[in-house]
Every structure is written in C-alpha cells, then in structure tokens.
Protein backbone atom coordinates (compact mmCIF):
# COMPACT_ATOMS: atom_id res chain seq x y z
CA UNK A 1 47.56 -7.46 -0.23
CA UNK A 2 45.22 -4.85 0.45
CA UNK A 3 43.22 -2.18 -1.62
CA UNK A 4 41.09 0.71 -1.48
CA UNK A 5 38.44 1.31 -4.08
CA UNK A 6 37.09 4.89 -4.23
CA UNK A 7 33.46 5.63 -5.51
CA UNK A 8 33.16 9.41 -5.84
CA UNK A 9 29.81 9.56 -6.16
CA UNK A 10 26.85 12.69 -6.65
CA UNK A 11 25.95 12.26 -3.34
CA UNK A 12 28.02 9.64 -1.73
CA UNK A 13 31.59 9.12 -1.06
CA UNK A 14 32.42 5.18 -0.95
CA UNK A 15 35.16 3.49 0.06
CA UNK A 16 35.67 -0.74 0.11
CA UNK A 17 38.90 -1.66 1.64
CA UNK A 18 39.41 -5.18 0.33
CA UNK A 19 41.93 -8.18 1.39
CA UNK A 20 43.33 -9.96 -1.78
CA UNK A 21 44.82 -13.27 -0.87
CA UNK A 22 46.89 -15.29 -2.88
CA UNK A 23 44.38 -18.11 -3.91
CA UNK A 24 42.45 -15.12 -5.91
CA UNK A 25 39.86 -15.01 -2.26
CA UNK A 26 38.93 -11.37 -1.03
CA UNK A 27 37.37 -10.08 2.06
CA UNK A 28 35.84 -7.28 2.39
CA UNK A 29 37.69 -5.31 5.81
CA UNK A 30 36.65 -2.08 5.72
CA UNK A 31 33.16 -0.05 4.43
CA UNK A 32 32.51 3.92 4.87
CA UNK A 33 30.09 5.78 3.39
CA UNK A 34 30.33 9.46 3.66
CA UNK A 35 27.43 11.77 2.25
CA UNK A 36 28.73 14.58 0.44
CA UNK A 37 25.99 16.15 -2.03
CA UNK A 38 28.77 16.86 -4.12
CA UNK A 39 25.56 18.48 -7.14
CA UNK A 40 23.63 20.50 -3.80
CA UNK A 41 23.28 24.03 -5.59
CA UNK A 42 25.05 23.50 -8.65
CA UNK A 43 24.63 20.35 -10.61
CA UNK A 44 22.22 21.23 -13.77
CA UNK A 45 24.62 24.14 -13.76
CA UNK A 46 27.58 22.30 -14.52
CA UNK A 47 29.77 23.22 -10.95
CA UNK A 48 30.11 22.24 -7.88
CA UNK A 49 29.08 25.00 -5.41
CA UNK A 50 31.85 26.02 -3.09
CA UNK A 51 30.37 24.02 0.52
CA UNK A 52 29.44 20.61 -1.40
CA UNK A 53 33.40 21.32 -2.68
CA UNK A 54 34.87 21.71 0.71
CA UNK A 55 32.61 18.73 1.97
CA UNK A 56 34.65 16.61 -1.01
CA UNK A 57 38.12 17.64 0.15
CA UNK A 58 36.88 16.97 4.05
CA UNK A 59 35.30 13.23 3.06
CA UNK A 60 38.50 12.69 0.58
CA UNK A 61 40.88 13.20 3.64
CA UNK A 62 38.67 11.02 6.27
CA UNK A 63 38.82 8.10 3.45
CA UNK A 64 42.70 8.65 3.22
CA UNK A 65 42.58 8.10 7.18
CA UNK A 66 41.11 5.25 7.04
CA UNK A 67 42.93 3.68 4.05
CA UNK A 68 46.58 4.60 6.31
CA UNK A 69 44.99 2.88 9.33
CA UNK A 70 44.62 0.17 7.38
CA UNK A 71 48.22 -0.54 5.59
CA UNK A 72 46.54 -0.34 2.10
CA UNK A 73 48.86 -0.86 -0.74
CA UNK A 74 46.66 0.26 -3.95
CA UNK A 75 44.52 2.66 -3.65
CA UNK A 76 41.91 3.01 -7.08
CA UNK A 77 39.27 6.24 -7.06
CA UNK A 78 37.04 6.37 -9.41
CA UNK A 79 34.75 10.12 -10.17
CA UNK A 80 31.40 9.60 -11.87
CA UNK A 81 28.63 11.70 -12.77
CA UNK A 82 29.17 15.15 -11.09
CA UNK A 83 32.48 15.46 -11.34
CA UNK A 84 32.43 14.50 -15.22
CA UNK A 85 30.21 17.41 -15.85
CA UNK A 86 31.26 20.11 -13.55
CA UNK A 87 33.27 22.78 -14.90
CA UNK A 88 35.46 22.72 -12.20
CA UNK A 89 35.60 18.92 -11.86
CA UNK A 90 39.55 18.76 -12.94
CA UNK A 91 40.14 21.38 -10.40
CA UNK A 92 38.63 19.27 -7.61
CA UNK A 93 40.54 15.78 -8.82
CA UNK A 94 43.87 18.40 -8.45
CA UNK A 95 42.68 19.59 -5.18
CA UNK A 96 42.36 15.79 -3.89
CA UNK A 97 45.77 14.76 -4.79
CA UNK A 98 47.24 18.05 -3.59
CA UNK A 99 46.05 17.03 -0.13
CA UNK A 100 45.46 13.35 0.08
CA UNK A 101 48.05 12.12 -2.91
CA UNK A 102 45.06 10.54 -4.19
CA UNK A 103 44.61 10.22 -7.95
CA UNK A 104 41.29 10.41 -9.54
CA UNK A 105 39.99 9.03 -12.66
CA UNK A 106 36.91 10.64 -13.60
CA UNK A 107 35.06 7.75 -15.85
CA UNK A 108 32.68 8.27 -18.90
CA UNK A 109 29.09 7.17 -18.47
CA UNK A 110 29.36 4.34 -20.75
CA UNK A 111 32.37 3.06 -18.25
CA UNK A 112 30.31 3.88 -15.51
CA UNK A 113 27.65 1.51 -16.82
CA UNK A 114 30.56 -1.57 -17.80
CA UNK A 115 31.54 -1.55 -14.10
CA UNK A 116 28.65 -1.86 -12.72
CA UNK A 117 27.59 -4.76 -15.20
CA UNK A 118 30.76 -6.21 -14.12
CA UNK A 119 29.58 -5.72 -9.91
CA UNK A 120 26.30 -7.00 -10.66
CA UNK A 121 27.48 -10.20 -12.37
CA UNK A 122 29.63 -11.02 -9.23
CA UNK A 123 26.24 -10.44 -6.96
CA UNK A 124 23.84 -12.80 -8.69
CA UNK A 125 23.36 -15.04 -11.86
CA UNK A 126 21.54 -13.10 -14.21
CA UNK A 127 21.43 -16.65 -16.33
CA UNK A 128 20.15 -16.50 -20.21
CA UNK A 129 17.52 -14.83 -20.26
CA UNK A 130 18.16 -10.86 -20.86
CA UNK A 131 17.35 -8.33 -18.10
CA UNK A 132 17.39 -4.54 -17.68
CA UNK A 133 19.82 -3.58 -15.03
CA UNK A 134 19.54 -0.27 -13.36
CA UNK A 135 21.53 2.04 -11.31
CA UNK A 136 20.58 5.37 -10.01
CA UNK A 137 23.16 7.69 -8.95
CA UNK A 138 23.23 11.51 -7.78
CA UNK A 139 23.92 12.52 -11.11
CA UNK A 140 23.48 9.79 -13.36
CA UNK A 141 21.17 6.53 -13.94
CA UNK A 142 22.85 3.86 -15.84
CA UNK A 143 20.41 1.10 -17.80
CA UNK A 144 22.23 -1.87 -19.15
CA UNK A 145 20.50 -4.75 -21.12
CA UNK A 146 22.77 -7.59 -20.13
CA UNK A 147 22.67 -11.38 -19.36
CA UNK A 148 25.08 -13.27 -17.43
CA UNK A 149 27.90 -13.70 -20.40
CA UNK A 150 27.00 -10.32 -22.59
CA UNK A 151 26.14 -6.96 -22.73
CA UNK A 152 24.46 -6.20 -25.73
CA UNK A 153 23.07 -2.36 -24.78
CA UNK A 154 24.13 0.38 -22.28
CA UNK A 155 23.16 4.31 -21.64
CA UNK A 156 24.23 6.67 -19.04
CA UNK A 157 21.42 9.10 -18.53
CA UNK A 158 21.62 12.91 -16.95
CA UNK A 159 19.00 11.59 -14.43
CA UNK A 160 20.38 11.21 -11.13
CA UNK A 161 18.08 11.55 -7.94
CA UNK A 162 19.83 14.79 -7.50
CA UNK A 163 19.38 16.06 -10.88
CA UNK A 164 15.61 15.10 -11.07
CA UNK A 165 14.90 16.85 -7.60
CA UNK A 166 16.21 20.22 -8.70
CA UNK A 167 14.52 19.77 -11.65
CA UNK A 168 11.10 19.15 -10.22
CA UNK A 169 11.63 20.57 -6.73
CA UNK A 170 8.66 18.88 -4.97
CA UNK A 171 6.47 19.56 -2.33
CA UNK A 172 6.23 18.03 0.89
CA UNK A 173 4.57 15.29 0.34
CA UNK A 174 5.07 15.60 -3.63
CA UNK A 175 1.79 16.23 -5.13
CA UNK A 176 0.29 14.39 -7.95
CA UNK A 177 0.81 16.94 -10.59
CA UNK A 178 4.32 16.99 -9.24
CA UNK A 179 4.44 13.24 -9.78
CA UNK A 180 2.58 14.03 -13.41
CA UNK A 181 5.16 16.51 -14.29
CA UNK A 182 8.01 14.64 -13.54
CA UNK A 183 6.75 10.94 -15.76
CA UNK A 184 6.04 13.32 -18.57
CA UNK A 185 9.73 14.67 -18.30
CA UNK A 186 11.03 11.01 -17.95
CA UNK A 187 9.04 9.77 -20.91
CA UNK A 188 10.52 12.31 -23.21
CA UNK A 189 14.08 12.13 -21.74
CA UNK A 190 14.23 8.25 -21.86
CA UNK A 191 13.44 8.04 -25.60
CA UNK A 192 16.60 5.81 -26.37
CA UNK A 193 15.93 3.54 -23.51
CA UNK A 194 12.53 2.80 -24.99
CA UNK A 195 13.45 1.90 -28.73
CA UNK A 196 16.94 0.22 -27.19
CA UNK A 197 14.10 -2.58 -25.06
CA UNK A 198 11.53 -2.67 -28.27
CA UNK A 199 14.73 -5.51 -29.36
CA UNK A 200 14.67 -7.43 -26.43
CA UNK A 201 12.08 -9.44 -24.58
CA UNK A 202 12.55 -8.44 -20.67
CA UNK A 203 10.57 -9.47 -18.03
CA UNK A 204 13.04 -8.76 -15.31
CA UNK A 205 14.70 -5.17 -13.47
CA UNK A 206 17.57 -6.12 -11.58
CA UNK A 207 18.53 -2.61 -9.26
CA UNK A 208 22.18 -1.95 -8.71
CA UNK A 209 22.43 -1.09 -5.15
CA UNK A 210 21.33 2.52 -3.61
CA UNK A 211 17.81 3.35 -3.66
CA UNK A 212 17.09 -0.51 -3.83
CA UNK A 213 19.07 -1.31 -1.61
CA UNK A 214 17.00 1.14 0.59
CA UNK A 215 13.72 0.14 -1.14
CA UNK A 216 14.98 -3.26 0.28
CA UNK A 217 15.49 -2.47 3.46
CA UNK A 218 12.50 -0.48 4.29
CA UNK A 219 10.25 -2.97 3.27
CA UNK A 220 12.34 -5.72 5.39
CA UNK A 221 11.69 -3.83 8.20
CA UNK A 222 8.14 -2.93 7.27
CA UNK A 223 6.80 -6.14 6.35
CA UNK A 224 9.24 -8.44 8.66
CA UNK A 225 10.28 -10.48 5.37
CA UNK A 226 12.44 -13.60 6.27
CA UNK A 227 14.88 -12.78 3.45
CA UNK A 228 17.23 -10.16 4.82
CA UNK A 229 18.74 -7.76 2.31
CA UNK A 230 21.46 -6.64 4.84
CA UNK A 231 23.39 -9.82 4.77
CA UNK A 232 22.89 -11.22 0.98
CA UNK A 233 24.51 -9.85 -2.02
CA UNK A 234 21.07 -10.64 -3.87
CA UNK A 235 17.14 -10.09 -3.04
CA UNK A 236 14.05 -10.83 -4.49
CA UNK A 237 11.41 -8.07 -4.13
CA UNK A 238 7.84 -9.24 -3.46
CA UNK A 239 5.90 -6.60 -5.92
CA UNK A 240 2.96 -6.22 -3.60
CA UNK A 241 5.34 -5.00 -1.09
CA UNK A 242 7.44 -2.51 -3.44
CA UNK A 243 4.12 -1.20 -4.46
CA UNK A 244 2.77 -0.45 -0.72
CA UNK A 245 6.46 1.31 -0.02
CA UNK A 246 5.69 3.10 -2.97
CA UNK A 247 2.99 4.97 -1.83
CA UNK A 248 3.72 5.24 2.06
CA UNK A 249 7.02 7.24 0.26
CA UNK A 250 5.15 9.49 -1.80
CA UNK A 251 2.39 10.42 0.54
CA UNK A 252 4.74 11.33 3.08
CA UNK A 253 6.46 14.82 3.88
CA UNK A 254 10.43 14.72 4.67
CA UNK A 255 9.47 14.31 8.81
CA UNK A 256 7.52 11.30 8.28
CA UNK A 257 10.27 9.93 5.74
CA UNK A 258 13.27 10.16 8.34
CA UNK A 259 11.30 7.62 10.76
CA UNK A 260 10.92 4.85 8.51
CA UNK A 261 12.84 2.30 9.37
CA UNK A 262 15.56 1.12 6.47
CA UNK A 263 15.88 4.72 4.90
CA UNK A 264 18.90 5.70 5.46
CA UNK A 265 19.00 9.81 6.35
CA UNK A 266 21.32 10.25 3.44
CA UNK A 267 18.65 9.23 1.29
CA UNK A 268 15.33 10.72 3.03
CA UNK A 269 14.98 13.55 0.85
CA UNK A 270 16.19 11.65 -3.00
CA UNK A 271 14.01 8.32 -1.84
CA UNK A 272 10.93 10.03 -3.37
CA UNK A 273 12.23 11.02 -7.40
CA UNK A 274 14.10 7.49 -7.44
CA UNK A 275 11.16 5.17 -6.02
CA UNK A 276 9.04 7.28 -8.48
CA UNK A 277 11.95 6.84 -11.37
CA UNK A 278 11.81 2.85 -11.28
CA UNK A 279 8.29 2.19 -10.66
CA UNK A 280 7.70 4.75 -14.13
CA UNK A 281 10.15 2.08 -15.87
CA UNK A 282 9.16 -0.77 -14.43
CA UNK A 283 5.63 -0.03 -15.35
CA UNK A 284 6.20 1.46 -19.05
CA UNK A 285 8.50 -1.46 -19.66
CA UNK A 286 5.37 -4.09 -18.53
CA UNK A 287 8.05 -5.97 -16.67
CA UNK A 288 7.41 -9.44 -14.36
CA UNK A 289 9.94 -9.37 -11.81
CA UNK A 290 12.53 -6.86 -9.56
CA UNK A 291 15.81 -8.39 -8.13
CA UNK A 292 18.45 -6.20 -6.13
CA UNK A 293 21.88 -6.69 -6.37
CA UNK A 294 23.96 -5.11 -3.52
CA UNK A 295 27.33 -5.01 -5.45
CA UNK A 296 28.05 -1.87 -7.90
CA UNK A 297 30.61 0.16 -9.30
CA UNK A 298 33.37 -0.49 -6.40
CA UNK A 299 32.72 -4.21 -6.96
CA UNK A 300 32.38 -3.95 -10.59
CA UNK A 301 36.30 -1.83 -10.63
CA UNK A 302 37.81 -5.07 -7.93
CA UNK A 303 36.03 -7.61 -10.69
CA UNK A 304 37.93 -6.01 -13.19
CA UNK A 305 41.05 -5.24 -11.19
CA UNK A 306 41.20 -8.95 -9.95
CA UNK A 307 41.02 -10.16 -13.58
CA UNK A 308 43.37 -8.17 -14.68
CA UNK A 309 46.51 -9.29 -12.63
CA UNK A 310 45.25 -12.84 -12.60
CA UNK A 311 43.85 -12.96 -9.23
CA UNK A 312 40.19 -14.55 -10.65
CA UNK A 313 38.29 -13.33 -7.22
CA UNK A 314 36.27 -15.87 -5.49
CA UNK A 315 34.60 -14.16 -2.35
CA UNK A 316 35.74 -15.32 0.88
C-alpha cells in the first residue's frame, strides 16, 4: 500500500509518499518540498497573515495533486509549530479539508519532539551513550536527550529560525552586536535546556535534518568531502569545517548567501539565526562531536505508523 505523510511546517510544506510492502519494507516514491513561510508577518503575533495563508491552501492543494497521481491510500498530515499557536490555526486546518479533504492534526510540542526521536532512531544508532538531539523548525526548536532505547528529557522551544529573525531582524551581513544580542536572548530563553543537560554527561549533538542538512551540504560542496550527505541517512561533521561555514554565513549579506553552493534558496535568509543557534549550544554545552541525521518528523510519524499496524519497517 501506499501513504502520504504531511509535515506542515513554519516554513516548509513536506510531503513523503511511501510504498509499504507486505514484508514490513518501504520505499520512499515520492518527495516535495514546498516553501510556504506560513509565520512571514505574523508569527510572534500569534496569526498567520492573510498571503502566507493563501500560500498554505495553494501548497495544500499541489500536495493533494501529487498524492492522487500517485494512488495513495492513507494520507497522515501532521501541523506543528505555527499552526499550534496561531489564532486562526483551526480555521486554516478547516480551510484545508474544505478544499483538499485533507485532515489535519495539529501536534503539541512535546509530540513534535517524540516523532522526531522516533525519525532519528531509524537514521542512525545513537548507541548507549546519551546525546542531545536537535531540531530547528520555523517556529519551533525541539531538544531531546535520548539514546538509542530511551528518552529520558524533551522541550519544545518558541525558537524557530523564523521566530528568532523577527525577533532580532538583522542586518545584512548580521553585525556582531546583532550576533551579541541574539546569544544573550538565547541564554536567558534556554534556561530549562541548561539545568535539563547539568544531569547528563553529553559529548555529542546529533541535528535533525533542515539547517544541518544544509550546513551539510554546503560544506560538501565547499570542502569536496568524500562523505556525501545527499545520499546517506547519517553524516559526520568535521568541526573545523562547520566552524569555517560558520563564519563565511555570518559575514555574508543575503546576495552572497544565495550563491553558495548547498543552501537551498528556501533557507538563504533563516541559514544565518540557525547556524548561529547551534554553534551557541554546541559551544555552551562544551560538546565533542556533531552528527546529522536526515530523517525527522515525517519519518518519525511512518516509524510509528509502521509499528502500529505491525508492519516493523525495514528500509528497502
């Protein structure tokens, strides 16, 4: 059988299309990514502005073409950050099945954070030894302390690339004050994440797709590494090279940003808060090691689906 899993996401729209067969196996058919900035103009305010709205409905109905073309059976969206704390969040998830006959479940931030646990797990063994995974969203950034058989902490946080850019507004480049500004607001805002890792010893950051995967990617294409992020559900960042990314992303304005290869132009103008967002952590924290892990949330929801109806899921 086939299914579509939904990620209604702060900026992104994702949709997996997935073929189930009967051994428990999946494949992977069909990937679209459709950028939406569902929180442009309205996301610290609790709404979504009327244009990011209409771009919803518009990306909702181009994921219901694809999921016809495809003879999907089961179709499972899932709304996270933006959509959970917009005022008129219920009236969008009424709009979408009006037009599409798609239903949405809008997830809490703790869910948010199990499901991704869940995609990460199926991407790489985290082993015994406790890590920090990380996920930054539009709206949200999830941190769960985790190895490969528990979770013992989790926290969604109201500090989503989106959020922390209209909260900063940066220049172009951002300027060090800018930069200044913005730790000093993390510090204060990630107060439970720092007692929550005083209990645990962690010397590893595994990031949960998005801006690592682009971190990834740039510095694939950058540094002509012979491990290829695009075609591994699991990377191994070479510090040295996340820290020279680092800065060639900082010190450059929006223009110079959309030329570097790897950086997707859905993320040119986020790149900077998020880079900036888990090398503040990663630093703070006095970790050892970063890992990416290309599966999240939509894997995380067919993990869960899968073991639900008995299907175990062994990739194809």
């Amino acid at each position: 059988m086939k299914i579509a899993i939904i990620d209604i996401g702060t900026n992104t729209f994702k949709l997996m299309i997935v073929k189930i067969g009967d051994d428990g196996t999946f494949k992977v058919v069909f990937k679209e990514k459709i950028p939406v900035k569902l929180g442009e103009g309205g996301i610290n305010n609790q709404q979504i502005a009327h244009s990011p709205f209409l771009r919803g409905i518009k990306a909702m109905i181009t994921h219901k073409e694809s999921i016809d073309k495809h003879g999907v059976e089961h179709v499972m969206a899932f709304a996270t950050s933006a959509i959970r704390s917009a005022k008129n969040g219920q009236e969008f998830v009424q709009k979408v099945k009006s037009v599409t006959g798609i239903e949405i479940e809008i997830i809490s931030g703790d869910r948010e954070a199990e499901l991704i646990y869940y995609g990460v797990r199926r991407a790489l063994n985290l082993g015994k030894e406790k890590c920090l995974i990380m996920d930054i969203g539009g709206g949200s950034t999830e941190f769960i302390i985790a190895d490969q058989e528990t979770i013992y902490w989790k926290h969604s946080f109201d500090l989503g690339a989106a959020r922390l850019l209209e909260v900063i507004n940066p220049s172009e480049p951002i300027e060090k004050s800018e930069i200044k500004y913005l730790k000093s607001y993390l510090n204060e805002e990630l107060s439970l994440l720092w007692e929550a890792c005083k209990k645990f010893e962690l010397k590893t950051m595994v990031g949960s797709s998005g801006s690592f995967d682009s971190m990834a990617e740039m510095i694939y294409h950058r540094f002509h590494t012979d491990e290829n992020p695009l075609i591994k559900t699991e990377y191994h960042f070479d510090l040295k090279h996340f820290e020279a990314m680092y800065k060639i992303i900082v010190s450059s304005p929006v223009e110079k940003r959309y030329k570097i290869k790897g950086l997707a132009a859905m993320r040119v103008e986020m790149i900077v808060v998020a880079v900036i967002l888990i090398r503040f952590v990663f630093k703070e924290l006095e970790l050892e090691q970063m890992r990416l892990s290309t599966y999240s949330l939509k894997e995380g929801i067919l993990y869960q689906h899968m073991q639900q109806h008995g299907l175990g899921g062994n990739d194809v």
